[in-house]
Protein backbone atom coordinates (compact mmCIF):
# COMPACT_ATOMS: atom_id res chain seq x y z
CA UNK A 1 10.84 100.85 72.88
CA UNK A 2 14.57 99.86 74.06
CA UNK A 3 17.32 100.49 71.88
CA UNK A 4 20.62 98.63 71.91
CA UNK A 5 23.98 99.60 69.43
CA UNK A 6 25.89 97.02 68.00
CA UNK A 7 28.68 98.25 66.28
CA UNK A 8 27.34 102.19 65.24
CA UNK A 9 24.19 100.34 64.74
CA UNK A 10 20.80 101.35 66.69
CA UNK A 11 19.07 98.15 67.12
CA UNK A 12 15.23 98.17 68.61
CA UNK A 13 14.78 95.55 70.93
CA UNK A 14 11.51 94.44 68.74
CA UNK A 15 10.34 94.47 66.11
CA UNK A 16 22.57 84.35 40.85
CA UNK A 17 20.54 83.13 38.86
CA UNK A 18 18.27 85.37 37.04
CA UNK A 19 15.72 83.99 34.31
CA UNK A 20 17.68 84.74 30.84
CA UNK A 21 14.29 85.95 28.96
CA UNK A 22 16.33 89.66 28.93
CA UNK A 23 16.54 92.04 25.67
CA UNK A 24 14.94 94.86 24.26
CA UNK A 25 11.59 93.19 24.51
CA UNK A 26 10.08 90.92 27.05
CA UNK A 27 8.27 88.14 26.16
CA UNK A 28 4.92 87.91 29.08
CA UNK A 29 3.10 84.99 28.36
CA UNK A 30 0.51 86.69 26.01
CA UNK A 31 1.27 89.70 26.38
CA UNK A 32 4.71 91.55 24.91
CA UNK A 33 5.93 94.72 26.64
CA UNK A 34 8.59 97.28 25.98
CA UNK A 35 11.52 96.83 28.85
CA UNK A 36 12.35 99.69 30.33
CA UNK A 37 15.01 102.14 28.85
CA UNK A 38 18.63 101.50 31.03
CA UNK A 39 18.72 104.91 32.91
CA UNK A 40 21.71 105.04 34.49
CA UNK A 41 25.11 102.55 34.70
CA UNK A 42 24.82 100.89 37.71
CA UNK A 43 28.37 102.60 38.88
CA UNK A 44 25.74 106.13 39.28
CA UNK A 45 24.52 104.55 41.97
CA UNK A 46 27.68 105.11 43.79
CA UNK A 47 27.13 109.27 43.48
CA UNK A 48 26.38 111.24 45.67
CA UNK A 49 22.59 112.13 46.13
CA UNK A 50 23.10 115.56 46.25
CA UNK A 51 24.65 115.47 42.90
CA UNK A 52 21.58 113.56 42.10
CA UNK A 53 19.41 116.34 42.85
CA UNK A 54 18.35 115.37 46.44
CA UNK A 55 18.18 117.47 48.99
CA UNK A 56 20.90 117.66 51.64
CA UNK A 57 18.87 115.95 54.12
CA UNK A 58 19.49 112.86 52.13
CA UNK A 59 22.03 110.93 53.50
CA UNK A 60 22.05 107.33 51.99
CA UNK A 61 25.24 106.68 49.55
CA UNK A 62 25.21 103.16 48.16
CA UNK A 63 28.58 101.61 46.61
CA UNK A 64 28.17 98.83 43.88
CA UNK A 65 31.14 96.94 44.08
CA UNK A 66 31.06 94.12 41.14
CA UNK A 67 33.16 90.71 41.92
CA UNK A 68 33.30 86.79 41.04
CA UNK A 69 32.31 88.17 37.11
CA UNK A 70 28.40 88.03 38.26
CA UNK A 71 28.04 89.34 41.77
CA UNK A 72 27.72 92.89 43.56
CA UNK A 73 28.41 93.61 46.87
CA UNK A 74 27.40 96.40 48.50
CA UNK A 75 28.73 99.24 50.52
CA UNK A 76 25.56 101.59 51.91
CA UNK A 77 26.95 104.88 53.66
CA UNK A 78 25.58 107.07 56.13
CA UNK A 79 27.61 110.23 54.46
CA UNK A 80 26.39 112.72 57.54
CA UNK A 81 27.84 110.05 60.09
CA UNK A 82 30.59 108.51 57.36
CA UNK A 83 29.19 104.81 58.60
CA UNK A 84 29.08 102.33 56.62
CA UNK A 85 27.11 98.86 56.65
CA UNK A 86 27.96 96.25 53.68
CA UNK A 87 25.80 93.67 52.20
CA UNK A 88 26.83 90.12 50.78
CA UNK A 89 30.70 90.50 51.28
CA UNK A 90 32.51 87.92 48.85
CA UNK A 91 35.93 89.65 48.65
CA UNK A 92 36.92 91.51 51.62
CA UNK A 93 40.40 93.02 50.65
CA UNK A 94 38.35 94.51 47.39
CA UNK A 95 35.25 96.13 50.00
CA UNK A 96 38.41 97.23 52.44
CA UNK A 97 39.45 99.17 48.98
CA UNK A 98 36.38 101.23 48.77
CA UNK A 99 35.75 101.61 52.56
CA UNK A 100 39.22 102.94 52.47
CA UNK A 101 38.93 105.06 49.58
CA UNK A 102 35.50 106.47 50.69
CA UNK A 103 36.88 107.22 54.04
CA UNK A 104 34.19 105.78 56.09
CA UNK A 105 33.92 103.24 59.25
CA UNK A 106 32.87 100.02 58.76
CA UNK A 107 30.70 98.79 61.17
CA UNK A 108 28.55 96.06 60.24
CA UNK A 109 27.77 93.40 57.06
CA UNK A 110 24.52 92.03 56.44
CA UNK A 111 24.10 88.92 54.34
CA UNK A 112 21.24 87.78 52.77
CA UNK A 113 22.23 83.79 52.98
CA UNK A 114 25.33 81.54 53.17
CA UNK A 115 25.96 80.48 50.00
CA UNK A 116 29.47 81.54 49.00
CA UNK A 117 29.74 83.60 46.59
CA UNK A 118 27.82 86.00 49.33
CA UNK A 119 28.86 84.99 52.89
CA UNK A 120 32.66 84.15 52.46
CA UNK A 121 34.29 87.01 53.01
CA UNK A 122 32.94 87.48 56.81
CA UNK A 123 35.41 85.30 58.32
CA UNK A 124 38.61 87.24 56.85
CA UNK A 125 37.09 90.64 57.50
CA UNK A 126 35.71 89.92 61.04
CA UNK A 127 39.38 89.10 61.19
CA UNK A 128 40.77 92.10 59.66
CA UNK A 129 38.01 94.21 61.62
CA UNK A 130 37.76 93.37 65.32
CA UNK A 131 34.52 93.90 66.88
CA UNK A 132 32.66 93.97 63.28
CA UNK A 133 28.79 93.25 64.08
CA UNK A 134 28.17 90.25 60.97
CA UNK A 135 24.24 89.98 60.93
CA UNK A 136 21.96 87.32 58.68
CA UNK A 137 18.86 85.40 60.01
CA UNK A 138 20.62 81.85 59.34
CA UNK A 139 23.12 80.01 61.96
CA UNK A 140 25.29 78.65 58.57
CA UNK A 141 26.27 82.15 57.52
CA UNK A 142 29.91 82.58 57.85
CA UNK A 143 31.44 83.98 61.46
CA UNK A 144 27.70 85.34 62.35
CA UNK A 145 27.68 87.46 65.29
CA UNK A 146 24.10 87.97 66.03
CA UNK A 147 20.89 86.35 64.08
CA UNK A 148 18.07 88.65 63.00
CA UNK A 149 14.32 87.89 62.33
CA UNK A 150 11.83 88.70 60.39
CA UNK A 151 10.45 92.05 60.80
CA UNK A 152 13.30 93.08 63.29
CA UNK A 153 14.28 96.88 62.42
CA UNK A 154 17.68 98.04 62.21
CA UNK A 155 18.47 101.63 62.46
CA UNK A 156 21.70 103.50 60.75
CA UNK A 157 22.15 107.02 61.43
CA UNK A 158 19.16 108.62 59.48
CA UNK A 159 18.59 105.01 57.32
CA UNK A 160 16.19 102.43 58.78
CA UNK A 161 16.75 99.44 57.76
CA UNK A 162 13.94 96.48 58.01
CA UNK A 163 14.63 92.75 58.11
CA UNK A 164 12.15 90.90 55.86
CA UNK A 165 12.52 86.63 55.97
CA UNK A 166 11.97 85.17 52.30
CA UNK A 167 12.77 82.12 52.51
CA UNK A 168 12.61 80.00 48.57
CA UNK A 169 16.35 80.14 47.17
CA UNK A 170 17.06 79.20 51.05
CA UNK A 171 15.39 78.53 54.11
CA UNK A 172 17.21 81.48 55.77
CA UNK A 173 17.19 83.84 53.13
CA UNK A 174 16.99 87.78 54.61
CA UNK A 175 16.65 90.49 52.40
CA UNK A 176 16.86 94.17 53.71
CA UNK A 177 14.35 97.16 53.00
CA UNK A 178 16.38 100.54 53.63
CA UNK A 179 14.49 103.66 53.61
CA UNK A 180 15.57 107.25 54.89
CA UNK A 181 12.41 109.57 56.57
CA UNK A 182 11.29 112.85 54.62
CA UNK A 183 13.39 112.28 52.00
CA UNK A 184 12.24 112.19 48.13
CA UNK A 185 13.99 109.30 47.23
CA UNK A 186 12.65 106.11 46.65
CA UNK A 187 13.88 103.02 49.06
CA UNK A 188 15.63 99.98 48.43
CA UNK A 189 15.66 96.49 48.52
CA UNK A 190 18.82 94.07 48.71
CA UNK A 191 17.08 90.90 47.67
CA UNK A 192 19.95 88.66 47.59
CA UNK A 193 19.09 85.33 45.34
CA UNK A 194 15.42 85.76 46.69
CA UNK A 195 14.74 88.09 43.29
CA UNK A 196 16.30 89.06 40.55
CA UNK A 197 15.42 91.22 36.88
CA UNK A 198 13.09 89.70 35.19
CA UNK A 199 13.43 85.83 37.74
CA UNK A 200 13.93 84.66 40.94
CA UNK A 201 16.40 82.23 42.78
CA UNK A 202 16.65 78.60 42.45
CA UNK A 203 14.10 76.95 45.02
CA UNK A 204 17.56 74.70 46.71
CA UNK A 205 15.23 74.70 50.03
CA UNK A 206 11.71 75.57 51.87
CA UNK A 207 8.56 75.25 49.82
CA UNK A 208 7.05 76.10 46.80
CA UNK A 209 4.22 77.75 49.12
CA UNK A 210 6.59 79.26 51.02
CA UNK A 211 8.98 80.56 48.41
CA UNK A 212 5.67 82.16 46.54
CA UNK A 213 4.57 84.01 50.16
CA UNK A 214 8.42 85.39 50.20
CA UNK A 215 8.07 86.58 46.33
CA UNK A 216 4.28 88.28 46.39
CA UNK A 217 3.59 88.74 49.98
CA UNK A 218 6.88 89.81 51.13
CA UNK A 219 8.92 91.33 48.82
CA UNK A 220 5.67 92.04 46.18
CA UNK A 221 3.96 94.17 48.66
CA UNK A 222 6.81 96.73 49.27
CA UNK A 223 6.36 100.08 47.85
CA UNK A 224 5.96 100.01 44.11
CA UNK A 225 8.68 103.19 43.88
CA UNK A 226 10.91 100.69 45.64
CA UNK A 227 14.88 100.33 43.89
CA UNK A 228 15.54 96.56 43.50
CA UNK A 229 19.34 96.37 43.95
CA UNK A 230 20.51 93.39 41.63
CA UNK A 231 22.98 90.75 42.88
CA UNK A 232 23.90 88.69 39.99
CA UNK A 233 23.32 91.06 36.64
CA UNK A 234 24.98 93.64 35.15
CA UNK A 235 22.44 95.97 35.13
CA UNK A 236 20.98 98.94 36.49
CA UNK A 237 18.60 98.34 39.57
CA UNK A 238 14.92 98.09 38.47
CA UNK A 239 12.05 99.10 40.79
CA UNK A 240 9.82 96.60 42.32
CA UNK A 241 6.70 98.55 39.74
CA UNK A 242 8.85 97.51 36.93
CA UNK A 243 9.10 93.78 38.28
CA UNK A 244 5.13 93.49 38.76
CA UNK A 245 4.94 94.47 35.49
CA UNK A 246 7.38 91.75 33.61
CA UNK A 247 8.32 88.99 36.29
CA UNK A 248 6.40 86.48 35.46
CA UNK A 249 7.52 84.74 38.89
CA UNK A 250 5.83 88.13 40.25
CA UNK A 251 2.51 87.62 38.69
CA UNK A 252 1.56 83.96 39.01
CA UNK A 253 -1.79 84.55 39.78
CA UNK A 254 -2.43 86.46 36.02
CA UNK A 255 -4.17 84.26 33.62
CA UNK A 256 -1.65 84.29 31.01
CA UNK A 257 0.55 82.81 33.50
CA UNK A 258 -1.83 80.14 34.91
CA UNK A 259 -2.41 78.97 31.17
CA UNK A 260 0.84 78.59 30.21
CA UNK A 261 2.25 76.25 33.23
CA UNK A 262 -1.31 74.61 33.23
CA UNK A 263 -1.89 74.99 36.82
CA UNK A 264 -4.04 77.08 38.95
CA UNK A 265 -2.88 77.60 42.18
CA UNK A 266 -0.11 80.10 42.71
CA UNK A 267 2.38 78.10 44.86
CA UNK A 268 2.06 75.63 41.68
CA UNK A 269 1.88 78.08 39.06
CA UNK A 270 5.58 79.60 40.92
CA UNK A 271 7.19 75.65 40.99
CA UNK A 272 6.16 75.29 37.25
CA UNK A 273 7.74 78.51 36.07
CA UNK A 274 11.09 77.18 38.13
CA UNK A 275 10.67 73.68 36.45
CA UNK A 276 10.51 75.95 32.93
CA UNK A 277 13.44 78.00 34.06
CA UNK A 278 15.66 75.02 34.69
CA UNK A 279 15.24 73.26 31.18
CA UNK A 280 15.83 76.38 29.90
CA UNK A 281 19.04 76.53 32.14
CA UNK A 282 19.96 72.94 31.06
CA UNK A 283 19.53 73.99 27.60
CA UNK A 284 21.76 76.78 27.28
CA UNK A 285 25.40 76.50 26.52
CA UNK A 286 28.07 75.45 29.08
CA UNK A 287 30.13 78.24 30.81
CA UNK A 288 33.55 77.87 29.53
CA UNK A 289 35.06 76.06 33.36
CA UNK A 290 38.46 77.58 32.49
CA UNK A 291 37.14 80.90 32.91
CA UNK A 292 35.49 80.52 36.33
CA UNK A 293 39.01 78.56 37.27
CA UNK A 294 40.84 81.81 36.47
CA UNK A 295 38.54 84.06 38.52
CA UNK A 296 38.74 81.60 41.63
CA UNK A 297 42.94 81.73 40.91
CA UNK A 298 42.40 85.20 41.21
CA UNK A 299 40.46 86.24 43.51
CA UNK A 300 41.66 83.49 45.65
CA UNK A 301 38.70 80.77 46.05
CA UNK A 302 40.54 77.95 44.98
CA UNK A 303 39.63 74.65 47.26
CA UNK A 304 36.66 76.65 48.57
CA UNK A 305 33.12 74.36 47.65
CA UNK A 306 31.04 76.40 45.25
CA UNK A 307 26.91 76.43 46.41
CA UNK A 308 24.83 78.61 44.39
């Protein structure tokens, strides 16, 4: 198998919306379940895993970096190299902050789609960074260097990283499974809008067929122990066992589930949830515009169109 670098990337040649049924109980269409207890902040997840308890052959790092009052981005760093790759990069100068402050190179930025509040930072950094490899798997994502497909793997020091398509929230939705060999620690998922705690994305494009293939098939058959990295709450990561257990988008197939939307298959089972979700979105009170106009003043997005 060939291997090709782009940036410090090895590269083999082959191959925010989240539902609002959160508190301290779950409602799950029949049944009622205790959510799990909050184990960490989701700032622990910027310590060190040594500190953590994991051996020193451990050598994934990952940054939360919280911005536009919703959203994460993501710095993940190779700490025996001191490489860095970055997911979803909305405010550059902020992710220049923490690459600076970590003392690591940054090499590459993987987004999960173009919307936004997760792709528009690439241009200014690509700017600020010459030479920085910007990867995704759709040709709309901001200054895109090189486009990815499903399955491709992406290799980062000791972390592999592997490309998985899920198309629903957008036809060229990517998310990322990073995993590190012989190492105790449990992988991780950035999902982008594809999932989220306790929901998934809006459906804005593909199928409900497909967009049900992306949620059980692609992301649902990962490795239970797998760490969910979370996008657009302010909460600690949950594991993709923990998601199978509550998400009712996750477990369309389950009787419950099939009786309350009324339908039997699961692509129509997943598009009657969404239909559910989005009264229950129309119902809720209005954010207060003022205080997303502030946040764009301030973080500079003023004039840029807003697609969620």
């Amino acid at each position: 198998m060939g291997v090709h670098r782009v940036g410090a990337f090895c590269v083999p040649t082959v191959s925010g919306w989240a539902l609002g049924w959160a508190g301290e109980r779950t409602p799950c269409f029949g049944l009622e379940r205790e959510a799990p207890a909050l184990r960490k902040g989701f700032e622990s997840l910027g310590a060190s895993r040594e500190d953590a308890g994991c051996p020193s052959s451990a050598t994934m790092k990952v940054k939360v970096i919280p911005v536009l009052e919703d959203n994460y981005m993501y710095l993940v760093i190779e700490e025996r190299t001191r490489e860095a790759v970055a997911v979803d990069v909305a405010v550059p100068k902020r992710l220049l902050e923490i690459v600076g402050r970590e003392g690591v190179s940054l090499t590459t930025v993987l987004t999960t789609h173009h919307h936004w509040d997760h792709a528009r930072g690439n241009v200014e950094l690509a700017r600020l960074r010459p030479g920085l490899a910007v990867l995704g798997a759709d040709e709309r994502i901001c200054a895109l260097t090189r486009r990815l497909v499903h399955g491709e793997e992406l290799r980062f020091g000791a972390i592999h990283v592997r490309c998985l398509l899920t198309p629903g929230h957008t036809s060229g939705h990517m998310s990322y499974f990073l995993w590190e060999e012989e190492c105790p620690d449990p992988p991780a998922v950035f999902s982008g809008d594809a999932l989220s705690v306790a929901g998934c994305g809006l459906r804005l494009e593909s199928t409900a067929q497909q967009m049900y293939e992306s949620l059980t098939e692609t992301l649902g058959s990962l490795p239970p122990e797998t760490k969910r990295d979370e996008d657009d709450m302010p909460t600690v990561p949950s594991t993709l066992s923990e998601e199978l257990l509550y998400n009712p988008f996750l477990r369309v197939a389950e009787e419950p589930v099939r009786k309350f939307t009324g339908k039997a298959a699961p692509a129509e089972v997943l598009e009657a949830l969404c239909k559910e979700r989005a009264s229950f979105q129309r119902a809720a009170e209005p954010v207060q515009p003022q205080a997303r106009a502030l946040l764009a003043l301030q973080w500079g997005l003023l004039g840029t169109p807003r697609q969620k």
